[in-house]
N, C-alpha and C. Protein backbone atom coordinates (compact mmCIF):
# COMPACT_ATOMS: atom_id res chain seq x y z
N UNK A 1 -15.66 -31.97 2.94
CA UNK A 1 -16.55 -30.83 2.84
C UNK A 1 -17.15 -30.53 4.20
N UNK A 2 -17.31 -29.20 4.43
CA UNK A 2 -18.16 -29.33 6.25
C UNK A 2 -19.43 -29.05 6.13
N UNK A 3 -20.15 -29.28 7.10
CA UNK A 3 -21.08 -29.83 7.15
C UNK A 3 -22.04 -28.41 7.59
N UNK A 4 -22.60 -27.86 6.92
CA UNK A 4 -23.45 -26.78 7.45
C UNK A 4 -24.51 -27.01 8.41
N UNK A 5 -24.45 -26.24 9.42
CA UNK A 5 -25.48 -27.01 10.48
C UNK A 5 -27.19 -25.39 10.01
N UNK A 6 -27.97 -26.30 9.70
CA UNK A 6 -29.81 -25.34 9.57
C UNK A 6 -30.45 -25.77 10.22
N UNK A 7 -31.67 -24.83 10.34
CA UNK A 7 -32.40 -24.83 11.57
C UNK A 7 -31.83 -23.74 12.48
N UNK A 8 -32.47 -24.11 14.02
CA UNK A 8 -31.97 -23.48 14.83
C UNK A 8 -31.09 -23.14 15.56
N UNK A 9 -29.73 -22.41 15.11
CA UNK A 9 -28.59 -22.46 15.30
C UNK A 9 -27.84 -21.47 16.70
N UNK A 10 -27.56 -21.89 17.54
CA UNK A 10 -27.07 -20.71 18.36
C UNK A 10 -26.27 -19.66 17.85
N UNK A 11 -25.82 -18.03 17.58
CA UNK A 11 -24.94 -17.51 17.31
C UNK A 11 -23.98 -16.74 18.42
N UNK A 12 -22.78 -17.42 18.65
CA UNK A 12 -21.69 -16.34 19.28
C UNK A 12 -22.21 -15.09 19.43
N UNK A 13 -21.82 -14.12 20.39
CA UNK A 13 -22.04 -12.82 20.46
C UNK A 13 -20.98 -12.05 19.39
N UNK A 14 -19.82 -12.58 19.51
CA UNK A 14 -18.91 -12.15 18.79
C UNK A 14 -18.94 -12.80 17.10
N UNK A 15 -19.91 -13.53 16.68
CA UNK A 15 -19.62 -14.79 15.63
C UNK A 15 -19.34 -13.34 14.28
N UNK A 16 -20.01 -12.43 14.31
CA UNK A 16 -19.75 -11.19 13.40
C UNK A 16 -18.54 -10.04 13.97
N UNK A 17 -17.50 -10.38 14.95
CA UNK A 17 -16.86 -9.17 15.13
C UNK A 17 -15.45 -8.93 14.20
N UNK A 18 -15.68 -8.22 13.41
CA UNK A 18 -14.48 -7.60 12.60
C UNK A 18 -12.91 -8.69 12.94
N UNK A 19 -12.91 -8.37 14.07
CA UNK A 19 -11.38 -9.14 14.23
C UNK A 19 -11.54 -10.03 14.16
N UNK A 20 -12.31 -10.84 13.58
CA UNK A 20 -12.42 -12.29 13.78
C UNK A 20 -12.96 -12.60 11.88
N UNK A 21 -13.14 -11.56 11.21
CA UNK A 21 -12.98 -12.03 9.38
C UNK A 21 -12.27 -11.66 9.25
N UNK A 22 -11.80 -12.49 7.80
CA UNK A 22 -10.55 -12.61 7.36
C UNK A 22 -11.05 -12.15 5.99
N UNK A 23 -9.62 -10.97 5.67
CA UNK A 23 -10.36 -10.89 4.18
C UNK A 23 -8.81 -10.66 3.41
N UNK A 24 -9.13 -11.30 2.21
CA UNK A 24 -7.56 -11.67 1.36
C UNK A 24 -6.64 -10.76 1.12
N UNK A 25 -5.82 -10.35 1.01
CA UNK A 25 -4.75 -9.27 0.02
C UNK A 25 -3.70 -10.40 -0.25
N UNK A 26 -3.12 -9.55 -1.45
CA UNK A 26 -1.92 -10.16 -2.54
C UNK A 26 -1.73 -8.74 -2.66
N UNK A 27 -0.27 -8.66 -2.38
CA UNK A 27 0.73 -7.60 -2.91
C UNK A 27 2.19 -7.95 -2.94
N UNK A 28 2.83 -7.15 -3.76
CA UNK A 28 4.32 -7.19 -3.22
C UNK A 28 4.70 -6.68 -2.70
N UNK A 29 6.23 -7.35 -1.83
CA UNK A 29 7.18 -6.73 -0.55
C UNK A 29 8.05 -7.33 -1.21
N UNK A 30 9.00 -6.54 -0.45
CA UNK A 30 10.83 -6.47 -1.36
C UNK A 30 10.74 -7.98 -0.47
N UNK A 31 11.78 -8.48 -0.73
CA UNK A 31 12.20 -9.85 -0.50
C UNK A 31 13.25 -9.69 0.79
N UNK A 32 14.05 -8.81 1.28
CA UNK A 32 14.67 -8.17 2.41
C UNK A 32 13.66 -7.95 3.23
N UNK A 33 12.57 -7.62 3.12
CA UNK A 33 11.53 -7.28 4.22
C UNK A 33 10.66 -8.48 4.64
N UNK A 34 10.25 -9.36 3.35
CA UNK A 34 9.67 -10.98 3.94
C UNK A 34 10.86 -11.78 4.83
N UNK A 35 11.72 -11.84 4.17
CA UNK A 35 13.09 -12.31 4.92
C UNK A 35 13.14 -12.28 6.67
N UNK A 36 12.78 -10.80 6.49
CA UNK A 36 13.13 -10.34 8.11
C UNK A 36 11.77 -10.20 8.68
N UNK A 37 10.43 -10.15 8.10
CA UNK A 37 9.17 -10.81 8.83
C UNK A 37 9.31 -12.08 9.10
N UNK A 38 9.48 -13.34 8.18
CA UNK A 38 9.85 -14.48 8.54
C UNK A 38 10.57 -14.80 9.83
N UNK A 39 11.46 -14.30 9.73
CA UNK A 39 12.73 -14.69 11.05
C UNK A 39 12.33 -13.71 11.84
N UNK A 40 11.97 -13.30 11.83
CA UNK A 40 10.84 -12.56 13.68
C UNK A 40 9.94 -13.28 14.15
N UNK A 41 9.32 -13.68 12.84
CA UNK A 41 7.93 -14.61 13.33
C UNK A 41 8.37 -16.27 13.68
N UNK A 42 9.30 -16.70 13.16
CA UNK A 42 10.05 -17.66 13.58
C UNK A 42 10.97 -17.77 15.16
N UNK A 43 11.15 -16.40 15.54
CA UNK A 43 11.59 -16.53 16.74
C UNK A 43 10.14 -16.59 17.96
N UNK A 44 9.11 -15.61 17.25
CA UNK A 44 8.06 -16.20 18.07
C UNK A 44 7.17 -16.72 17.95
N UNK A 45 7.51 -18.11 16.85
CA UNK A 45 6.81 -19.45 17.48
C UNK A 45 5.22 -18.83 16.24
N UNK A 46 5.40 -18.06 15.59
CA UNK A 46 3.90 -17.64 15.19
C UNK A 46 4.08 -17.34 13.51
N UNK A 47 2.83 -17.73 12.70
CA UNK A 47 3.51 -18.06 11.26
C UNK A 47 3.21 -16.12 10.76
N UNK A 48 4.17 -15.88 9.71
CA UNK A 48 4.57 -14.72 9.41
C UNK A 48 3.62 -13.84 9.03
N UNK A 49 2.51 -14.28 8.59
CA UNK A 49 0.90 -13.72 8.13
C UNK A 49 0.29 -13.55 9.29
N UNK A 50 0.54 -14.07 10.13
CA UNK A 50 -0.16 -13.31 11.62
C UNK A 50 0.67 -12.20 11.76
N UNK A 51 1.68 -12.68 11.98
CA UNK A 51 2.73 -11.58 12.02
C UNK A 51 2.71 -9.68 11.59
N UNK A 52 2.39 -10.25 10.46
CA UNK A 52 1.98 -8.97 9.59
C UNK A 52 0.61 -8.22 10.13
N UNK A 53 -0.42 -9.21 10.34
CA UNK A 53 -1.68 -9.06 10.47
C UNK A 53 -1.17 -7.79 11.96
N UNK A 54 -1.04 -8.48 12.81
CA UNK A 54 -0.76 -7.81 14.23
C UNK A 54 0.66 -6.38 13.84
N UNK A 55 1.50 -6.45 12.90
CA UNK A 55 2.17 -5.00 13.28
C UNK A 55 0.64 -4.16 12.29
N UNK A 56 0.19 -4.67 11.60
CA UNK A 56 -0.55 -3.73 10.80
C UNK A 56 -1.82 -3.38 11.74
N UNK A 57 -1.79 -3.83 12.59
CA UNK A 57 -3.45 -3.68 13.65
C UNK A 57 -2.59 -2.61 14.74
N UNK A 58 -1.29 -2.89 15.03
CA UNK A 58 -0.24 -1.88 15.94
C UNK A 58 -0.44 -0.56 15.65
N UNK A 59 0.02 -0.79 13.89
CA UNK A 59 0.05 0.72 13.50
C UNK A 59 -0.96 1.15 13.00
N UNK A 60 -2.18 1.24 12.67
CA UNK A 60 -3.20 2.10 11.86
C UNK A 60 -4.63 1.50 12.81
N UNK A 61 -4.34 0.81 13.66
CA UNK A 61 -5.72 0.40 15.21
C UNK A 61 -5.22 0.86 16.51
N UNK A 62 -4.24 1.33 16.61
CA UNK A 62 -3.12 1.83 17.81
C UNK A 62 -3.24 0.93 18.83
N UNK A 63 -3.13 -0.65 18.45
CA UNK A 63 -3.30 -1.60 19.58
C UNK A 63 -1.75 -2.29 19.73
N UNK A 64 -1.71 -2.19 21.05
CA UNK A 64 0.02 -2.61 21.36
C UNK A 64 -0.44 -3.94 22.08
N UNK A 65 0.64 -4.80 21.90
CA UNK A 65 0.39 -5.99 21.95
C UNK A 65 1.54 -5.84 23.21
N UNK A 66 0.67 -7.50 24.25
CA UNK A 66 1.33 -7.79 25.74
C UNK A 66 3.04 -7.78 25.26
N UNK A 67 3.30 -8.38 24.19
CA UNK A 67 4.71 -8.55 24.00
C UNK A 67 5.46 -7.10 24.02
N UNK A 68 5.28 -6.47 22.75
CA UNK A 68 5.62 -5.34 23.07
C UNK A 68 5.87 -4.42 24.00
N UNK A 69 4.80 -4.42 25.05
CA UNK A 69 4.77 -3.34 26.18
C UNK A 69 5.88 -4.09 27.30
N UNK A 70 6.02 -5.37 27.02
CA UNK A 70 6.81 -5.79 28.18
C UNK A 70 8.38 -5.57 27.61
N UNK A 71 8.47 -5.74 26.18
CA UNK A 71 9.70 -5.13 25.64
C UNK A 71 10.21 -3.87 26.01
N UNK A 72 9.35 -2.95 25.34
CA UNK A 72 9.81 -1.83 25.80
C UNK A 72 10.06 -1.36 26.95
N UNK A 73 9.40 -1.98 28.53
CA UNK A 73 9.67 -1.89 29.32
C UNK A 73 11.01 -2.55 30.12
N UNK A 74 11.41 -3.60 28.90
CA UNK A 74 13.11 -4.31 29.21
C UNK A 74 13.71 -2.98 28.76
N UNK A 75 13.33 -2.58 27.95
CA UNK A 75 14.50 -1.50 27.15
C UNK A 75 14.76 -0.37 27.94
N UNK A 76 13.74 0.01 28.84
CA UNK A 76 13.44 1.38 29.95
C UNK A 76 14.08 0.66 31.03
N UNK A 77 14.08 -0.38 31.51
CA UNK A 77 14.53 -0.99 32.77
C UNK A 77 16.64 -1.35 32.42
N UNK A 78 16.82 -1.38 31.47
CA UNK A 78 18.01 -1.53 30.74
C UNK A 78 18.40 -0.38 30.71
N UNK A 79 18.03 0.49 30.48
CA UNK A 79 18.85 2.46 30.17
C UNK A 79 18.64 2.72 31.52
N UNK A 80 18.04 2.45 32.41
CA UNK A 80 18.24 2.68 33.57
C UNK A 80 18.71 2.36 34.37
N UNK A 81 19.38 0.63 34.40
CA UNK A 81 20.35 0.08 35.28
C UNK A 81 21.86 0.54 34.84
């Protein structure tokens, strides 16, 4: 069990910032689409619920992640050689 610390407690600046709670969902996804979240998130090293977490913050927070931008910039540096 952990141990709640009372009294006078320091708080993070950030200890309340949004990206940092977690809040539950349960739904279904076709089984072709966990499949191929899995084995993406398996190639990078990161478990598949993050995974999700970050394309869903991509698309509807318009935040592009370091990986990405350096991708797409293989893909621009590739059509151009």
């Amino acid at each position: 069990m952990k141990k709640i610390k009372t009294g006078n407690v320091e708080i993070d600046a950030d200890e309340f910032n949004p990206k940092h709670s977690k809040f539950r969902v349960n739904m279904f996804v076709d089984l072709d689409v966990v499949d191929e979240i899995r084995r993406v998130a398996a190639q990078r090293n990161i478990p598949y619920q993050t995974l999700i977490n970050q394309k869903l913050r991509e698309m509807f927070l318009d935040e592009v992640t370091l990986e990405d931008r350096v991708e797409r910039l293989e893909k621009l540096l590739k059509k151009r050689a």
